[in-house]
PDB file of N, CA and C in Angstrom:
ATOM      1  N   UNK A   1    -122.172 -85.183  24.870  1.00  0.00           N
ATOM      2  CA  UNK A   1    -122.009 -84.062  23.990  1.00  0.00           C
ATOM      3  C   UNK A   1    -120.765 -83.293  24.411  1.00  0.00           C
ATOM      4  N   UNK A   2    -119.901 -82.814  23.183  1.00  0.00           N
ATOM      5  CA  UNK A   2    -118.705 -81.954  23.768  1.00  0.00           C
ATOM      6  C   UNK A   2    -119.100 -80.559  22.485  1.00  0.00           C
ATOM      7  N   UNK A   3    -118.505 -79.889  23.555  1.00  0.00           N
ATOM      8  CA  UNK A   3    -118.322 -78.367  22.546  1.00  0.00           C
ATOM      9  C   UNK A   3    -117.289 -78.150  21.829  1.00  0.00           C
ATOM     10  N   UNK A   4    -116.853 -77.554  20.948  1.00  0.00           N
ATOM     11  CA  UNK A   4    -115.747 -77.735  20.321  1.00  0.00           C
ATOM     12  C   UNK A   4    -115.755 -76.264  19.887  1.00  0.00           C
ATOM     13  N   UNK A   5    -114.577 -74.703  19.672  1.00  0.00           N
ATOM     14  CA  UNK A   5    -114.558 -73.986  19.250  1.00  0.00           C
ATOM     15  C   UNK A   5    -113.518 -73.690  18.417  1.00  0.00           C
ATOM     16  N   UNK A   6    -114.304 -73.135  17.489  1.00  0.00           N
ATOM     17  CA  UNK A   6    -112.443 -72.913  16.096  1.00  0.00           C
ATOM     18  C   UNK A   6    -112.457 -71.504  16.361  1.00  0.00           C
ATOM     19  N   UNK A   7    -111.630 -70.973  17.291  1.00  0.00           N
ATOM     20  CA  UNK A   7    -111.384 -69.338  17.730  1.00  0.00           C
ATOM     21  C   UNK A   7    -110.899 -68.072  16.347  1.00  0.00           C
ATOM     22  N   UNK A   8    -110.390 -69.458  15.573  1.00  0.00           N
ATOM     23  CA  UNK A   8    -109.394 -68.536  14.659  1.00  0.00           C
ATOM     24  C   UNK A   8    -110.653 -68.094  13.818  1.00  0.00           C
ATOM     25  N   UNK A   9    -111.948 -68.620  13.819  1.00  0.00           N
ATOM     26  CA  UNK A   9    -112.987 -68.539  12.525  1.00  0.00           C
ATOM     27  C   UNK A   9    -114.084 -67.457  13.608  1.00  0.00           C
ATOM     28  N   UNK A  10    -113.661 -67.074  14.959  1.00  0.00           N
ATOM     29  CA  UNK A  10    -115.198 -66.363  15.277  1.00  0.00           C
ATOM     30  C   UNK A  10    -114.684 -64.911  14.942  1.00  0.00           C
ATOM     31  N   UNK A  11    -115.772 -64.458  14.476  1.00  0.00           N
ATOM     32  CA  UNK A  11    -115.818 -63.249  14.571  1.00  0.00           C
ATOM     33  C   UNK A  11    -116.423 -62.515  15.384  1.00  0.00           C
ATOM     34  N   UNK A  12    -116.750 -62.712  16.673  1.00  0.00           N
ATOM     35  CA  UNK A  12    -117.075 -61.981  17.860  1.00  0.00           C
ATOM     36  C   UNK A  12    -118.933 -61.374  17.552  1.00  0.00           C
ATOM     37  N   UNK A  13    -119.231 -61.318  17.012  1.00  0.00           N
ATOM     38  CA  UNK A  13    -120.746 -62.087  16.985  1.00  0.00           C
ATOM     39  C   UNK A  13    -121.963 -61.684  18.171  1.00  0.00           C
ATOM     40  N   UNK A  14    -121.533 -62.664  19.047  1.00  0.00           N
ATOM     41  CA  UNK A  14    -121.968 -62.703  19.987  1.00  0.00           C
ATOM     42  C   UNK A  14    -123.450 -63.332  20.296  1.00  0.00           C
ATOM     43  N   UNK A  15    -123.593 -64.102  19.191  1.00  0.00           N
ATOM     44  CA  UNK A  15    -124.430 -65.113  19.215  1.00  0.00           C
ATOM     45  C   UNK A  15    -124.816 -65.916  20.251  1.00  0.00           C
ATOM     46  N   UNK A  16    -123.527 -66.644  19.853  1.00  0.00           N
ATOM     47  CA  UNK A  16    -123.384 -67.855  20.796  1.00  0.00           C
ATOM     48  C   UNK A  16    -123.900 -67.639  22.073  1.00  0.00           C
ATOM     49  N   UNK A  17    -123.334 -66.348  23.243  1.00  0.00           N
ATOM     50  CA  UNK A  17    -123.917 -66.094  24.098  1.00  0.00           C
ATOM     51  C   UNK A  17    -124.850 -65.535  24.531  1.00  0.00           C
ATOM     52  N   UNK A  18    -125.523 -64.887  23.434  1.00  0.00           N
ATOM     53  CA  UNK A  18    -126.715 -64.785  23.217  1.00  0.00           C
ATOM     54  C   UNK A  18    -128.167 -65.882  23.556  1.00  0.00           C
ATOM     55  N   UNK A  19    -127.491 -66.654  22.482  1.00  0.00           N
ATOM     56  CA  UNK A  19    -128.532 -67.900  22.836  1.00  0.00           C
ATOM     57  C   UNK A  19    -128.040 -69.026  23.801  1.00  0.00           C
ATOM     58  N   UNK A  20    -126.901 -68.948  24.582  1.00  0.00           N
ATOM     59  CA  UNK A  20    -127.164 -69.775  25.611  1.00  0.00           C
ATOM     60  C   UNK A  20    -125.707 -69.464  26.976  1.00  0.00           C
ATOM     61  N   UNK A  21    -126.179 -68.238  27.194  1.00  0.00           N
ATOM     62  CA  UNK A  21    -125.186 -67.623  28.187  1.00  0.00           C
ATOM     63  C   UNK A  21    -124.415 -68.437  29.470  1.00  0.00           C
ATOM     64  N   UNK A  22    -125.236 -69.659  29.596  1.00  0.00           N
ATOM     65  CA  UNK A  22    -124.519 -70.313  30.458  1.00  0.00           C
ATOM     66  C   UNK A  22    -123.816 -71.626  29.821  1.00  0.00           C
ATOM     67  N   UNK A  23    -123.553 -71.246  28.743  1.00  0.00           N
ATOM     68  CA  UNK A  23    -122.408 -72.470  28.021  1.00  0.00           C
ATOM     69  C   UNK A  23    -121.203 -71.663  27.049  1.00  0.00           C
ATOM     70  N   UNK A  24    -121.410 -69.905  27.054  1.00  0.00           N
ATOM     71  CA  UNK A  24    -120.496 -69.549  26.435  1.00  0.00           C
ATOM     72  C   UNK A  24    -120.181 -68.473  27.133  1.00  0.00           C
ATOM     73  N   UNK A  25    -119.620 -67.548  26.877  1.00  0.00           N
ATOM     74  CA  UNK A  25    -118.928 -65.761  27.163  1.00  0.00           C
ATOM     75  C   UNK A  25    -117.583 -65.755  25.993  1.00  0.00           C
ATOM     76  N   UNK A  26    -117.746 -64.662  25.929  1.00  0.00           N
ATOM     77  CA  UNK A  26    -116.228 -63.712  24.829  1.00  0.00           C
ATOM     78  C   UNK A  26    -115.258 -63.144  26.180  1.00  0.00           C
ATOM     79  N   UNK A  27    -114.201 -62.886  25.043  1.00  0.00           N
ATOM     80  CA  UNK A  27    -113.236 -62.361  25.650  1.00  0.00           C
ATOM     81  C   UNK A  27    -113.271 -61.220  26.112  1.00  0.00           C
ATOM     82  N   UNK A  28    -113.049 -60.596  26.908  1.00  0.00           N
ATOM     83  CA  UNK A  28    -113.189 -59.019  26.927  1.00  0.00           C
ATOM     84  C   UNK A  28    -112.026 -58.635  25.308  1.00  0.00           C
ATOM     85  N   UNK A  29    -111.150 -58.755  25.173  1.00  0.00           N
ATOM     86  CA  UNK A  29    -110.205 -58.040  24.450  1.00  0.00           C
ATOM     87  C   UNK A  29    -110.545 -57.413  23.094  1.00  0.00           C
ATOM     88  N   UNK A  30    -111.354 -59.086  22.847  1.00  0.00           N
ATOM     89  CA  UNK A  30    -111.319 -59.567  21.323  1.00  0.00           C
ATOM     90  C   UNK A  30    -112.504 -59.756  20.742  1.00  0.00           C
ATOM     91  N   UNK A  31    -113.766 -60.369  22.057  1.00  0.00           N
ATOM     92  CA  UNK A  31    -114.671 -60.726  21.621  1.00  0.00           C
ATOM     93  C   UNK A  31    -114.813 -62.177  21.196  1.00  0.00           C
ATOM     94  N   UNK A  32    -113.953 -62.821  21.244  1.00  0.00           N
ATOM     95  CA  UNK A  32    -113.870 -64.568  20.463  1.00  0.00           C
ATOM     96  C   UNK A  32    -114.325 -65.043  22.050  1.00  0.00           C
ATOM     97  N   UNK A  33    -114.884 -66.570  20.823  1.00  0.00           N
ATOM     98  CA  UNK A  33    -116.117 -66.763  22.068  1.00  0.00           C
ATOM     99  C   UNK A  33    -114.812 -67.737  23.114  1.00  0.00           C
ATOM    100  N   UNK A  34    -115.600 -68.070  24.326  1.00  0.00           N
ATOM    101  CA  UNK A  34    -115.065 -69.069  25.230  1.00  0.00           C
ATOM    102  C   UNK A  34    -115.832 -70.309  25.904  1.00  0.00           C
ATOM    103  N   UNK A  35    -115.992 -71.263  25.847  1.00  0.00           N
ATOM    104  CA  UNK A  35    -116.731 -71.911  26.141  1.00  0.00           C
ATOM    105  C   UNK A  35    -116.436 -72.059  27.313  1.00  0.00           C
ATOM    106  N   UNK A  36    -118.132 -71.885  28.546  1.00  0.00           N
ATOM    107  CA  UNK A  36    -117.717 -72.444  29.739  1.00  0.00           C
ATOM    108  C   UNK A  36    -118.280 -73.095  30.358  1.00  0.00           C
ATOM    109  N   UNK A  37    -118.817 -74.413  29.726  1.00  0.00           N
ATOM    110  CA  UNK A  37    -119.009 -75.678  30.069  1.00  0.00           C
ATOM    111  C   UNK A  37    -118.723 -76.744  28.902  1.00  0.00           C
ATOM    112  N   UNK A  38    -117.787 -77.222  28.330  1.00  0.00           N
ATOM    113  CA  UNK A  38    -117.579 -78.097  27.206  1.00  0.00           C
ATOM    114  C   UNK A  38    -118.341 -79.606  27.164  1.00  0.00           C
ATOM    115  N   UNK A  39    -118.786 -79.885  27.889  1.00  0.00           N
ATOM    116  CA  UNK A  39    -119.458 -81.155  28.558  1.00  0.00           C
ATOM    117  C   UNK A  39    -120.929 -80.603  29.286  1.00  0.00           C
ATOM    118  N   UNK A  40    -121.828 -79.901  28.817  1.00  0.00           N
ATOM    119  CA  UNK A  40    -122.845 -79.507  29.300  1.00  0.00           C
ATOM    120  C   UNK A  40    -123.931 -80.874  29.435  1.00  0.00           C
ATOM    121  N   UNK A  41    -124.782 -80.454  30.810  1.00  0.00           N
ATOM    122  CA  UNK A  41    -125.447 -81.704  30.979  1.00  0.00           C
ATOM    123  C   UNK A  41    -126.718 -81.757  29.589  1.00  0.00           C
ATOM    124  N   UNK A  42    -127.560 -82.524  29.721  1.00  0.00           N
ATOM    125  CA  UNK A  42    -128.452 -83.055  29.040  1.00  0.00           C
ATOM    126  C   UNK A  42    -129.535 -81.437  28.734  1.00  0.00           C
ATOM    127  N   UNK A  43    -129.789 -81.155  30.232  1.00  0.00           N
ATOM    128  CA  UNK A  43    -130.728 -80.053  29.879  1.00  0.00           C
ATOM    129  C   UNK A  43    -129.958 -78.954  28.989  1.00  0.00           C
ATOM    130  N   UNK A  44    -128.978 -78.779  28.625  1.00  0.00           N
ATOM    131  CA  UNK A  44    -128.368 -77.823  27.677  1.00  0.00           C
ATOM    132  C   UNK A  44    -128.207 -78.230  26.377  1.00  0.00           C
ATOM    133  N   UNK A  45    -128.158 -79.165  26.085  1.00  0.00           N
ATOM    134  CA  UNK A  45    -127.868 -80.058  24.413  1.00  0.00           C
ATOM    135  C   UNK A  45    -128.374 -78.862  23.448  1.00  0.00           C
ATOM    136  N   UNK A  46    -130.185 -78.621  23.873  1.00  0.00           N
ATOM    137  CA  UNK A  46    -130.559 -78.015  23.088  1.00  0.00           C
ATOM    138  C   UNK A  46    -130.429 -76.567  22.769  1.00  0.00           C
ATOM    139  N   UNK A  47    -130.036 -75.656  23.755  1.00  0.00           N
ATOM    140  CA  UNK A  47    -128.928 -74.177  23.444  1.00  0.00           C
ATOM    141  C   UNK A  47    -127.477 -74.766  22.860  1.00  0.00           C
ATOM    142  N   UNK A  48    -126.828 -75.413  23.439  1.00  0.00           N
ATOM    143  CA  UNK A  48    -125.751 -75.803  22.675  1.00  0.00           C
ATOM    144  C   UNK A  48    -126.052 -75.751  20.933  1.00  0.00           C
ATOM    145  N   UNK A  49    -126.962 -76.205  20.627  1.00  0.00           N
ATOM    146  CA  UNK A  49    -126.833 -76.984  19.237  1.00  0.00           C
ATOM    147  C   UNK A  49    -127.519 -75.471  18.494  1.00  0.00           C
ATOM    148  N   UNK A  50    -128.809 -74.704  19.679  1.00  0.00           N
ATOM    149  CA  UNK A  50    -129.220 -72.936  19.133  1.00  0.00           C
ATOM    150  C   UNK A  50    -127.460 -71.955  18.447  1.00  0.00           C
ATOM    151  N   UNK A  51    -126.938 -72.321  19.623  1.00  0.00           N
ATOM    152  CA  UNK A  51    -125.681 -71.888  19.424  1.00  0.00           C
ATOM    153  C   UNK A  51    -125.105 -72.116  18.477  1.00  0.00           C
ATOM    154  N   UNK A  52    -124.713 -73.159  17.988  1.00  0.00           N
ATOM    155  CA  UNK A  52    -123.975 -73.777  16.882  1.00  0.00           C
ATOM    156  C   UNK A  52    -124.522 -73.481  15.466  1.00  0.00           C
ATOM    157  N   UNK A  53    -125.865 -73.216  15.234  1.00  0.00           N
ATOM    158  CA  UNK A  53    -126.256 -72.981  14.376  1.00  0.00           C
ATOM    159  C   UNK A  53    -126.658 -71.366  14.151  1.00  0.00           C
ATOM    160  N   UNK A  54    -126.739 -70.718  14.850  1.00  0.00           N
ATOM    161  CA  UNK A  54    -127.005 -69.393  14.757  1.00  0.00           C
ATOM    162  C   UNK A  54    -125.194 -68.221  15.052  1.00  0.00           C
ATOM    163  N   UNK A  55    -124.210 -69.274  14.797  1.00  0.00           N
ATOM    164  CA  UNK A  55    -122.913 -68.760  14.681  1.00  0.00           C
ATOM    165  C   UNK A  55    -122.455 -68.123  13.246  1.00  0.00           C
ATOM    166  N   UNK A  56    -122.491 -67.207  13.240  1.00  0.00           N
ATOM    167  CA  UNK A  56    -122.317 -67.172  11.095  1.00  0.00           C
ATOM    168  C   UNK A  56    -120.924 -67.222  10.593  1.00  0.00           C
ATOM    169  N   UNK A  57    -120.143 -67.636  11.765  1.00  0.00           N
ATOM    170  CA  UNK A  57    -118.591 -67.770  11.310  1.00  0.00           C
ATOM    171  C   UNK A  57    -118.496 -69.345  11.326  1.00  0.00           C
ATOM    172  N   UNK A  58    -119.274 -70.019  11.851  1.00  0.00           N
ATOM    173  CA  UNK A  58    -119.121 -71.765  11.913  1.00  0.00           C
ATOM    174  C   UNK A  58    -118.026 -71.653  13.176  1.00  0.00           C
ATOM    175  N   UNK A  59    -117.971 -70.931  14.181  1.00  0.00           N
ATOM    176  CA  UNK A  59    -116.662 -71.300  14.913  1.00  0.00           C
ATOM    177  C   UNK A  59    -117.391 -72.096  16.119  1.00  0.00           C
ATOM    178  N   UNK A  60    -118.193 -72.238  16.087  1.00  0.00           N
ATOM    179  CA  UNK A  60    -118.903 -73.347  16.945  1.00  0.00           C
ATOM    180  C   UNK A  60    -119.422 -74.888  16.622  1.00  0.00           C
ATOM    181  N   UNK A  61    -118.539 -75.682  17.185  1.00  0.00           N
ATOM    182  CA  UNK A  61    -119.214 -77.524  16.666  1.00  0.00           C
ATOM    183  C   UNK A  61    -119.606 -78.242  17.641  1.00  0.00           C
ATOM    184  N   UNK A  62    -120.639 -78.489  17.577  1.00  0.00           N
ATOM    185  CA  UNK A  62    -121.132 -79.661  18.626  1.00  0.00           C
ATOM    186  C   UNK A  62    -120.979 -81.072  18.513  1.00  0.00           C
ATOM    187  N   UNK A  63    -120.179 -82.263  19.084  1.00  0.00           N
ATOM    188  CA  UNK A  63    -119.984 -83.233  18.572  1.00  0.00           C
ATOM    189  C   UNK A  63    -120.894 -83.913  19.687  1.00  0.00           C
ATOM    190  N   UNK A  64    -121.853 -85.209  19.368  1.00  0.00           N
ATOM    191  CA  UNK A  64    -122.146 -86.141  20.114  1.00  0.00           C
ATOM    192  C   UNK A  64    -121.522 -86.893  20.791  1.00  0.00           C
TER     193      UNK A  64
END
């Protein structure tokens, strides 16, 4: 699994790290998210994918 973020589409939200704080954080500045594990192991797939779907800008993709 890789993470994939389209920065230009988040709107700071704060979703993402919401539902799975140890695969994302924002910027201080801006708020756009940062991913910080792009390659998360197995036990994360399933916040990854909470994440991806509870983003309302789509700036989060999870690819297999």
């Amino acid at each position: 699994m890789r993470i994939i973020t389209h920065e230009d589409n988040c709107i700071g939200s704060g979703n993402c790290v919401l539902s799975a704080p140890e695969l994302f954080d924002q910027r201080d500045e801006d708020g756009v998210v940062i991913v910080v594990d792009a390659e998360p192991g197995e036990a994360w797939h399933g916040a990854a994918r909470t994440a991806e779907s509870a983003c309302p800008a789509r700036a989060i993709e999870v690819r297999e």
